[in-house]
Protein backbone atom coordinates (compact mmCIF):
# COMPACT_ATOMS: atom_id res chain seq x y z
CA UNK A 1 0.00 0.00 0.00
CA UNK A 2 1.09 3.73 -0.47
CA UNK A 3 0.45 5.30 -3.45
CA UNK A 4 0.75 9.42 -4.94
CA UNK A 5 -2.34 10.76 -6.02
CA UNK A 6 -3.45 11.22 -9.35
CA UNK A 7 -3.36 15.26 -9.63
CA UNK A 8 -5.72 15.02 -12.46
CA UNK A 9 -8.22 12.51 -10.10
CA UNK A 10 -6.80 14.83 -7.51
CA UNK A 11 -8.66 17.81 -8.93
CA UNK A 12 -11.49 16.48 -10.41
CA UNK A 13 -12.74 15.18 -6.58
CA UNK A 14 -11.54 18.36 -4.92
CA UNK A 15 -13.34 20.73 -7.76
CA UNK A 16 -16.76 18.37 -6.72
CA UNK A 17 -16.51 18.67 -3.28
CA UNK A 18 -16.06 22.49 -3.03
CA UNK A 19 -19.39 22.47 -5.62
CA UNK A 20 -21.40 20.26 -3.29
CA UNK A 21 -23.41 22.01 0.00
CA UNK A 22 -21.73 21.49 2.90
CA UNK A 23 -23.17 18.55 5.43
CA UNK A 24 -21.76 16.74 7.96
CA UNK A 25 -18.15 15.70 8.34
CA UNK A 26 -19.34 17.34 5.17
CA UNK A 27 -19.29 16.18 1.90
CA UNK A 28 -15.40 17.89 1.25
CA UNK A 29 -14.81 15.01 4.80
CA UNK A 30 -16.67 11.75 2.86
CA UNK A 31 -15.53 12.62 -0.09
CA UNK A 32 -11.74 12.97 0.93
CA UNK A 33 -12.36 9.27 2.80
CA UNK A 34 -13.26 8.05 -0.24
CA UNK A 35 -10.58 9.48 -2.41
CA UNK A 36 -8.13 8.15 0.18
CA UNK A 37 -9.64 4.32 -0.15
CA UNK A 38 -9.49 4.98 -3.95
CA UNK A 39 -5.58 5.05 -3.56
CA UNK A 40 -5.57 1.90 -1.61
CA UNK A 41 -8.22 -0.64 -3.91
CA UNK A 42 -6.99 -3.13 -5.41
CA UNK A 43 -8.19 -2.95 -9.05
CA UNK A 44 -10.44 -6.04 -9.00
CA UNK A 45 -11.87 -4.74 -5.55
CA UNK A 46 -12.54 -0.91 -7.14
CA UNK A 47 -13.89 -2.81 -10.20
CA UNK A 48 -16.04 -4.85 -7.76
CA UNK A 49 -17.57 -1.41 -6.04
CA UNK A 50 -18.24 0.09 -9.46
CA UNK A 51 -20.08 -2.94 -10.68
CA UNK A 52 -22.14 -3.06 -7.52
CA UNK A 53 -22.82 0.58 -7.52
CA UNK A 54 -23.92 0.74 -10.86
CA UNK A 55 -26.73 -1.11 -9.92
CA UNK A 56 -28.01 1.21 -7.53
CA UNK A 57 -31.47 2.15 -7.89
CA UNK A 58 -30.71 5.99 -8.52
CA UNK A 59 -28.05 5.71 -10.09
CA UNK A 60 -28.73 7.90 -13.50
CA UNK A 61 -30.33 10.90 -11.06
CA UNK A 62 -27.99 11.10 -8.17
CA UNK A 63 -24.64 10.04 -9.98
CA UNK A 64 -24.65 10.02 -13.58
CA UNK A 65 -27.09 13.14 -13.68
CA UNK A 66 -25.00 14.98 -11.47
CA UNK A 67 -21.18 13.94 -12.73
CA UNK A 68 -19.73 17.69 -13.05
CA UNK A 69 -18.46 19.19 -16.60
CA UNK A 70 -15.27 19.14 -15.52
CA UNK A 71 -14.93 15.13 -14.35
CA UNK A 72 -13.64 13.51 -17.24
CA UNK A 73 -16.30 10.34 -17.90
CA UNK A 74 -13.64 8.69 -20.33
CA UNK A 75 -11.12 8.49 -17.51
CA UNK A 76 -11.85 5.75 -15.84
CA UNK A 77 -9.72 6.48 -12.73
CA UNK A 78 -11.00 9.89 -12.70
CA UNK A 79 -14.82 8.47 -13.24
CA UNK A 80 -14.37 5.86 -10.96
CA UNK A 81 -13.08 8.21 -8.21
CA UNK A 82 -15.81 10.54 -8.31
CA UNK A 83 -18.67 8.04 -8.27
CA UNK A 84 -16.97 6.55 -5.08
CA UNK A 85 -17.13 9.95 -3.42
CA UNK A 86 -20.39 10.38 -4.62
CA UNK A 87 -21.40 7.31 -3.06
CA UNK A 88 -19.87 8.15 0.05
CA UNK A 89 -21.86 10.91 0.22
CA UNK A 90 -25.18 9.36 -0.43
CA UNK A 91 -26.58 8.89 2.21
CA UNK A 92 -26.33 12.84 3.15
CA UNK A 93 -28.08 13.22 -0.54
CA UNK A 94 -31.13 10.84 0.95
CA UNK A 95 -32.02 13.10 3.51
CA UNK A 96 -33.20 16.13 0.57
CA UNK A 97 -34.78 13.53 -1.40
CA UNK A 98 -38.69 14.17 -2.30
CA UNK A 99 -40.60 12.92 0.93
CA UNK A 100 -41.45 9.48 -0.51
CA UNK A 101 -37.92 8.11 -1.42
CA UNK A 102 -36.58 10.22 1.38
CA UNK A 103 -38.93 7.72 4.26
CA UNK A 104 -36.85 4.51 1.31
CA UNK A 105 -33.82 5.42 1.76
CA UNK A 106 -33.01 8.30 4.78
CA UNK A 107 -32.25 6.46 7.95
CA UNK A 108 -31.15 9.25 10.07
CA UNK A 109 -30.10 7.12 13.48
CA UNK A 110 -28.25 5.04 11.64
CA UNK A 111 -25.28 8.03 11.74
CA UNK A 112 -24.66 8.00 15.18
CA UNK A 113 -24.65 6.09 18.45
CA UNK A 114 -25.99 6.64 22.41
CA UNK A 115 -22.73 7.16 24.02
CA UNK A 116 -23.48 4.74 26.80
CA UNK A 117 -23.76 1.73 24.12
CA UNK A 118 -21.71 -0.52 24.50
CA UNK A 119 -20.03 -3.70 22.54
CA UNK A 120 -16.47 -5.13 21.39
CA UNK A 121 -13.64 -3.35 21.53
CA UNK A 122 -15.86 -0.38 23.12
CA UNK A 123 -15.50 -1.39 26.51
CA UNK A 124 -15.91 2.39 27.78
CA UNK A 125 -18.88 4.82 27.35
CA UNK A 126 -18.50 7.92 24.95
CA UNK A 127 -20.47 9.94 26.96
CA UNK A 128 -19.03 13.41 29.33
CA UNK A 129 -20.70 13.72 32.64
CA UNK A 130 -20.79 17.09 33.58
CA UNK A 131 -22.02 17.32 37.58
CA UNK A 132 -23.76 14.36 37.56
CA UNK A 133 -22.98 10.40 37.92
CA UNK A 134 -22.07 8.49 34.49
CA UNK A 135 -25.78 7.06 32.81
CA UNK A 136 -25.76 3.42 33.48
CA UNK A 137 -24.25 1.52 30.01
CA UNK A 138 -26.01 -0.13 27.78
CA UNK A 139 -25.26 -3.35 26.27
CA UNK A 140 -25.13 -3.93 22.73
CA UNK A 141 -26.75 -6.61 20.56
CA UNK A 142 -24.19 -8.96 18.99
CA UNK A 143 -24.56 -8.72 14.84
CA UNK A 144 -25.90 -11.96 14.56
CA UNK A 145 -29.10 -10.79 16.43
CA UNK A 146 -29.92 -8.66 13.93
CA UNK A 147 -33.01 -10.09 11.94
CA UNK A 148 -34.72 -7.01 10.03
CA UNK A 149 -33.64 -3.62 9.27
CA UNK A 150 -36.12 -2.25 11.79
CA UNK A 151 -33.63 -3.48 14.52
CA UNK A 152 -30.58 -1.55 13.52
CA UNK A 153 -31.00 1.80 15.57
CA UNK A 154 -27.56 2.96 15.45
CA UNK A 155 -24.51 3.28 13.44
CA UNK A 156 -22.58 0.15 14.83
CA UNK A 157 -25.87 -1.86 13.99
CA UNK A 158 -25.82 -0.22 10.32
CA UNK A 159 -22.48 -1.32 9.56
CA UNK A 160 -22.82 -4.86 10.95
CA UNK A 161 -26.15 -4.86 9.03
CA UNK A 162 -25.10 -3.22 6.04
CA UNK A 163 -22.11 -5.22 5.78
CA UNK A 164 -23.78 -8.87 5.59
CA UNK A 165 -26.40 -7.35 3.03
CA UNK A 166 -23.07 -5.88 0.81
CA UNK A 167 -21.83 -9.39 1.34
CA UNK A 168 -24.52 -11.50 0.17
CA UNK A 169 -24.40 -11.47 -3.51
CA UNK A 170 -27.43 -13.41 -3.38
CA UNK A 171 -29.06 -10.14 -2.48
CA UNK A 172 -31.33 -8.08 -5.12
CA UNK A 173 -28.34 -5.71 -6.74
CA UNK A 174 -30.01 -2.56 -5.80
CA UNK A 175 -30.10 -3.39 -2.28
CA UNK A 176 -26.30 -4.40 -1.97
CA UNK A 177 -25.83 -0.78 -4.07
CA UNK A 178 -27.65 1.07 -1.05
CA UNK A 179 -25.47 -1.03 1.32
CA UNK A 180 -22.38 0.17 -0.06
CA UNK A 181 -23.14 3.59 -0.10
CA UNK A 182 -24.19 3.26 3.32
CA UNK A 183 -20.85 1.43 4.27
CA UNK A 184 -18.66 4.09 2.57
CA UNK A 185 -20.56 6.77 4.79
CA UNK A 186 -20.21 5.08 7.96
CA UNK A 187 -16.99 3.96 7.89
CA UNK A 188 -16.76 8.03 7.89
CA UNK A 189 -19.10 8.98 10.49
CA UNK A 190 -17.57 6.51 13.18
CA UNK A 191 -14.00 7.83 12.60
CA UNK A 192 -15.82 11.85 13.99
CA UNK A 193 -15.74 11.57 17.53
CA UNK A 194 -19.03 13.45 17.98
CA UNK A 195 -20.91 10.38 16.38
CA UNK A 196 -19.61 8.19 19.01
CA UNK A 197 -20.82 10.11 22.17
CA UNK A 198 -22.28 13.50 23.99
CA UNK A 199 -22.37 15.52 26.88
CA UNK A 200 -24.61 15.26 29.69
CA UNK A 201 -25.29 17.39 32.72
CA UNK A 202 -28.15 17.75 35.15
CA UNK A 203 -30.02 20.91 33.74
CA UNK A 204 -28.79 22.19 30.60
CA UNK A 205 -27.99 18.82 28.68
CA UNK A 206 -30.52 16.20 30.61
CA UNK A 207 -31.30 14.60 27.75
CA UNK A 208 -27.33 15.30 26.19
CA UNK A 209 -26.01 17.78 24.04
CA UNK A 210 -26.74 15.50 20.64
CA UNK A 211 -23.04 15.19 20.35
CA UNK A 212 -22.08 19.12 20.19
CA UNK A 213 -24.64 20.71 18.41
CA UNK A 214 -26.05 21.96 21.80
CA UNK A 215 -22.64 23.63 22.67
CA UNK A 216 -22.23 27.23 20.59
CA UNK A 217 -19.39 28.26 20.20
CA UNK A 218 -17.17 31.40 18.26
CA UNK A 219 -16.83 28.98 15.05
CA UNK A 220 -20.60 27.50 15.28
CA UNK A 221 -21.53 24.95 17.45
CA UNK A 222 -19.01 22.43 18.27
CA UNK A 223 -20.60 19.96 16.27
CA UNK A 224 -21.02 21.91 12.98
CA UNK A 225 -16.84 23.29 13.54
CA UNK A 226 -15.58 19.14 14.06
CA UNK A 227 -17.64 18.23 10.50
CA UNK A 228 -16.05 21.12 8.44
CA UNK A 229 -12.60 20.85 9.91
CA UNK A 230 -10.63 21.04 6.96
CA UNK A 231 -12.87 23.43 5.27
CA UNK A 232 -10.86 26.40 5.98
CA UNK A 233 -7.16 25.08 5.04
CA UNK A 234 -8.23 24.13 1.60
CA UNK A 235 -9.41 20.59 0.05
CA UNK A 236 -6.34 20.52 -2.02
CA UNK A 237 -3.98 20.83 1.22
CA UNK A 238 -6.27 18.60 3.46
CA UNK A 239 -5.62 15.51 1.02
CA UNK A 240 -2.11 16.42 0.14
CA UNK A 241 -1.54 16.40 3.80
CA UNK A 242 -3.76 13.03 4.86
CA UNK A 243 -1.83 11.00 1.81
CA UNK A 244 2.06 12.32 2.84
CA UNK A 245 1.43 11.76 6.43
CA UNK A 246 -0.10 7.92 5.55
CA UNK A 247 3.42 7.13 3.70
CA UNK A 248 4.83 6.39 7.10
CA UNK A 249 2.04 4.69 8.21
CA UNK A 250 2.88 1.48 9.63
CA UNK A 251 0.21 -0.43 7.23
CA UNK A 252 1.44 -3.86 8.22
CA UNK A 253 -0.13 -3.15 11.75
CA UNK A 254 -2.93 -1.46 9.85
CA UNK A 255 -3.43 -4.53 7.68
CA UNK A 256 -2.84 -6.82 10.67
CA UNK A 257 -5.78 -5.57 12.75
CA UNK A 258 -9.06 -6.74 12.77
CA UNK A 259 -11.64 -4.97 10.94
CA UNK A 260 -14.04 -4.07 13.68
CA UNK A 261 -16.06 -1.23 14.10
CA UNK A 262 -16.07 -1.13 17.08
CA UNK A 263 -12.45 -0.99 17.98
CA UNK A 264 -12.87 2.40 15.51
CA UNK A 265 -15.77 4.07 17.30
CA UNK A 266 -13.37 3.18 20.98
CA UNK A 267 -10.78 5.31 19.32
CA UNK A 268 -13.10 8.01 18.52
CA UNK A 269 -14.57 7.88 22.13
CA UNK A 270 -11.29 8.44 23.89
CA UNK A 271 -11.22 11.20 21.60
CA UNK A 272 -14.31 13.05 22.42
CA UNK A 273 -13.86 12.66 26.09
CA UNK A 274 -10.25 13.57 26.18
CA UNK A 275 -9.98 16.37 23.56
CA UNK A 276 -13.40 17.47 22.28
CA UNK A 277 -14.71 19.08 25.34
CA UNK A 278 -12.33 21.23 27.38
CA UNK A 279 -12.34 22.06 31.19
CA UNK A 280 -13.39 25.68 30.15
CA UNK A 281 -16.82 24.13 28.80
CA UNK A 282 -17.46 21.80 31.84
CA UNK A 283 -16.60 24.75 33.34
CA UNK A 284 -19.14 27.21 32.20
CA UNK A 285 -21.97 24.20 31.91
CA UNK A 286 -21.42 23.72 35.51
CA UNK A 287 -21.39 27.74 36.40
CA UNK A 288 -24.66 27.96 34.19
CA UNK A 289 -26.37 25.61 35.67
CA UNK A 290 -25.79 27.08 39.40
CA UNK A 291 -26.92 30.50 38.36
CA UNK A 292 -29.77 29.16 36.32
CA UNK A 293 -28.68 30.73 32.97
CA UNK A 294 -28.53 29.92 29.27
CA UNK A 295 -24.34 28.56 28.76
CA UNK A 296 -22.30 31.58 27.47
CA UNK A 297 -20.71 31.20 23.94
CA UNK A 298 -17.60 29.28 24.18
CA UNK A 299 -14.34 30.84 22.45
CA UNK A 300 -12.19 28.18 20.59
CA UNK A 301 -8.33 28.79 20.98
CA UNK A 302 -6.35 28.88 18.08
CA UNK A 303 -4.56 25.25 19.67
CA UNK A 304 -7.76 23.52 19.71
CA UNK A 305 -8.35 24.88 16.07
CA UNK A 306 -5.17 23.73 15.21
CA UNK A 307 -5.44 20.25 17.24
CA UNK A 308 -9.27 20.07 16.00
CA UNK A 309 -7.47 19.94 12.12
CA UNK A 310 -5.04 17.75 12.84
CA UNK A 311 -7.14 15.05 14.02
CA UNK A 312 -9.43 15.28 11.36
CA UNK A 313 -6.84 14.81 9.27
CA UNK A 314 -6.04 11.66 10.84
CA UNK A 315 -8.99 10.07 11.32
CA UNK A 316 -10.54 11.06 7.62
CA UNK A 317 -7.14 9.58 6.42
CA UNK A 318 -7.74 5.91 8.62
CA UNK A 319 -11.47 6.16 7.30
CA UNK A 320 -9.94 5.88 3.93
CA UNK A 321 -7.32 3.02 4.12
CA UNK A 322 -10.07 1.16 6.63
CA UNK A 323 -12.67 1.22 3.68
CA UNK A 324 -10.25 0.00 1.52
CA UNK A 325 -9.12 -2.92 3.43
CA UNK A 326 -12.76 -3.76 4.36
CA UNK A 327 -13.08 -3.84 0.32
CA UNK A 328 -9.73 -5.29 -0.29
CA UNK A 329 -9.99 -8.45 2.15
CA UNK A 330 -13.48 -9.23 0.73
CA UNK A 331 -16.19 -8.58 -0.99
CA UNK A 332 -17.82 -12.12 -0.28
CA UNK A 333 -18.33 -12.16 3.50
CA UNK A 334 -18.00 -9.52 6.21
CA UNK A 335 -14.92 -9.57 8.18
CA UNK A 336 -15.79 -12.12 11.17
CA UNK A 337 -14.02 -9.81 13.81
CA UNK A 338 -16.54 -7.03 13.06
CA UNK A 339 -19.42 -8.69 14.12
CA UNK A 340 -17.84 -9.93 17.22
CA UNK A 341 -19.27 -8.69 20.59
């Protein structure tokens, strides 16, 4: 593994990304992810992807429809990449649909997960406890339990459910199209550590902060400034920077691990309650809630901006090379690890 980007794919993804509205980890984030695992396929694995998500059943109105002028359609590796960013950014596309394929294919709690869940290799809750004692954990379902779609209710369910739909080619092609999509854009969202967990306290945030968006801040609230990141550096200098920084990547260990989900959404948990939310906003929550006020806006130092970047970087950049090892190892069965409780 280890490759240099294609400046021509290069600049055909970035150029869509900056055209597309901005969403969560935002479409510039999925996209990048998916530009990353587009370095590391193997060609019969990326040839496997295309073929399955040509069958998907909107394919000619939310990919060939909307391929820019400037994406060359006759190169394939330039095609190919945009369609897997596309994809990767799907499921965001879903939730704008007209209302009736919208309630087909939008599956909004499938893009995050109750902090207190637990399961696998997340053996400690996501959740910050601000004044009050930790909510008592919950205990996961193992993958296996999962029977019908109406039982996956968060993104670690999605992914083990997704995953055994993408890898039963018995499945009706449209279905295993969706799936991918889906798999693309959650191997994403677990890698932000504001999908993983929240804040709680006993006034303000009873019923948690719905993983930052209830925390304003100078740069929006802190859920809004973790998606868009790399916004402000530049697209072009975010990828540069993800792919030069993976070239001493120890990909042996990478390739070595097991491909579970859940170990992923542990590592973005010790994120958010180790680096997301500082002492200065337990701080005020707490000071708030004794004077019985609304929380004051919280100011973002220029070191959190600047730490904030660098782990996006990071974690868009494992997304990446995760997806394409999930896509690499097989395409025929989903990694045994992952479903593992």
């Amino acid at each position: 593994m280890g490759k240099i980007l294609s400046r021509s794919l290069l600049a055909g993804v970035i150029a869509a990304a900056a055209a597309a509205p901005a969403l969560a980890w935002d479409s510039v984030g999925h996209r990048v992810s998916a530009l990353v695992a587009n370095e590391y396929l193997e060609p019969e694995a990326r040839a496997a992807l295309i073929g399955i998500l040509r069958e998907h059943p909107r394919f000619d109105e939310d990919f060939l429809d909307q391929v820019p002028s400037f994406i060359d359609v006759d190169d394939q590796r330039e095609f190919e990449g945009w369609l897997l960013g596309q994809a990767a950014f799907w499921p965001d596309i879903a939730r704008g649909l007209p209302s009736g394929e919208r309630d087909r294919y939008h599956r909004g709690n499938w893009h995050y997960i109750d902090g207190a869940w637990l399961r696998g290799a997340a053996t400690e809750q996501g959740n910050n406890y601000a004044g009050i004692a930790p909510l008592p954990s919950i205990s996961g379902i193992d993958a296996k339990s999962i029977s019908a779609e109406a039982e996956v209710d968060n993104i670690v369910l999605a992914l083990d459910y997704n995953m055994a739909l993408l890898s039963d080619q018995a499945a009706e092609p449209g279905r295993r199209a969706v799936a991918l999509c889906w798999i693309l854009h959650l191997v994403g969202d677990i890698h932000q550590p504001l999908h993983t967990g929240s804040l709680h306290s006993a006034r303000l945030f009873d019923s948690g902060d719905a993983g930052g968006n209830g925390i304003d801040t100078d740069h929006g609230n802190l859920h809004a400034t973790w998606d868009r990141a790399l916004r402000e550096q530049g697209i072009l200098a975010s990828v540069e920077a993800i792919i030069a920084a993976q070239r001493s990547l120890d990909w042996e260990a990478l390739e070595s691990e097991p491909l579970d989900w859940t170990a992923w959404m542990a590592e973005s948990r010790e994120l958010v309650t180790s680096v997301v939310y500082t002492e200065a906003m337990l701080r005020e929550i707490l000071e708030a809630e004794a004077e019985y006020r609304p929380m004051r806006e919280i100011e973002l130092s220029e070191d959190y901006l600047d730490d904030m970047r660098q782990i996006a970087e990071q974690r868009l950049g494992l997304a990446g090379a995760r997806i394409a090892l999930l896509a690499n190892s097989s395409l025929a069965a989903a990694p045994q690890q992952a479903a593992a409780d």
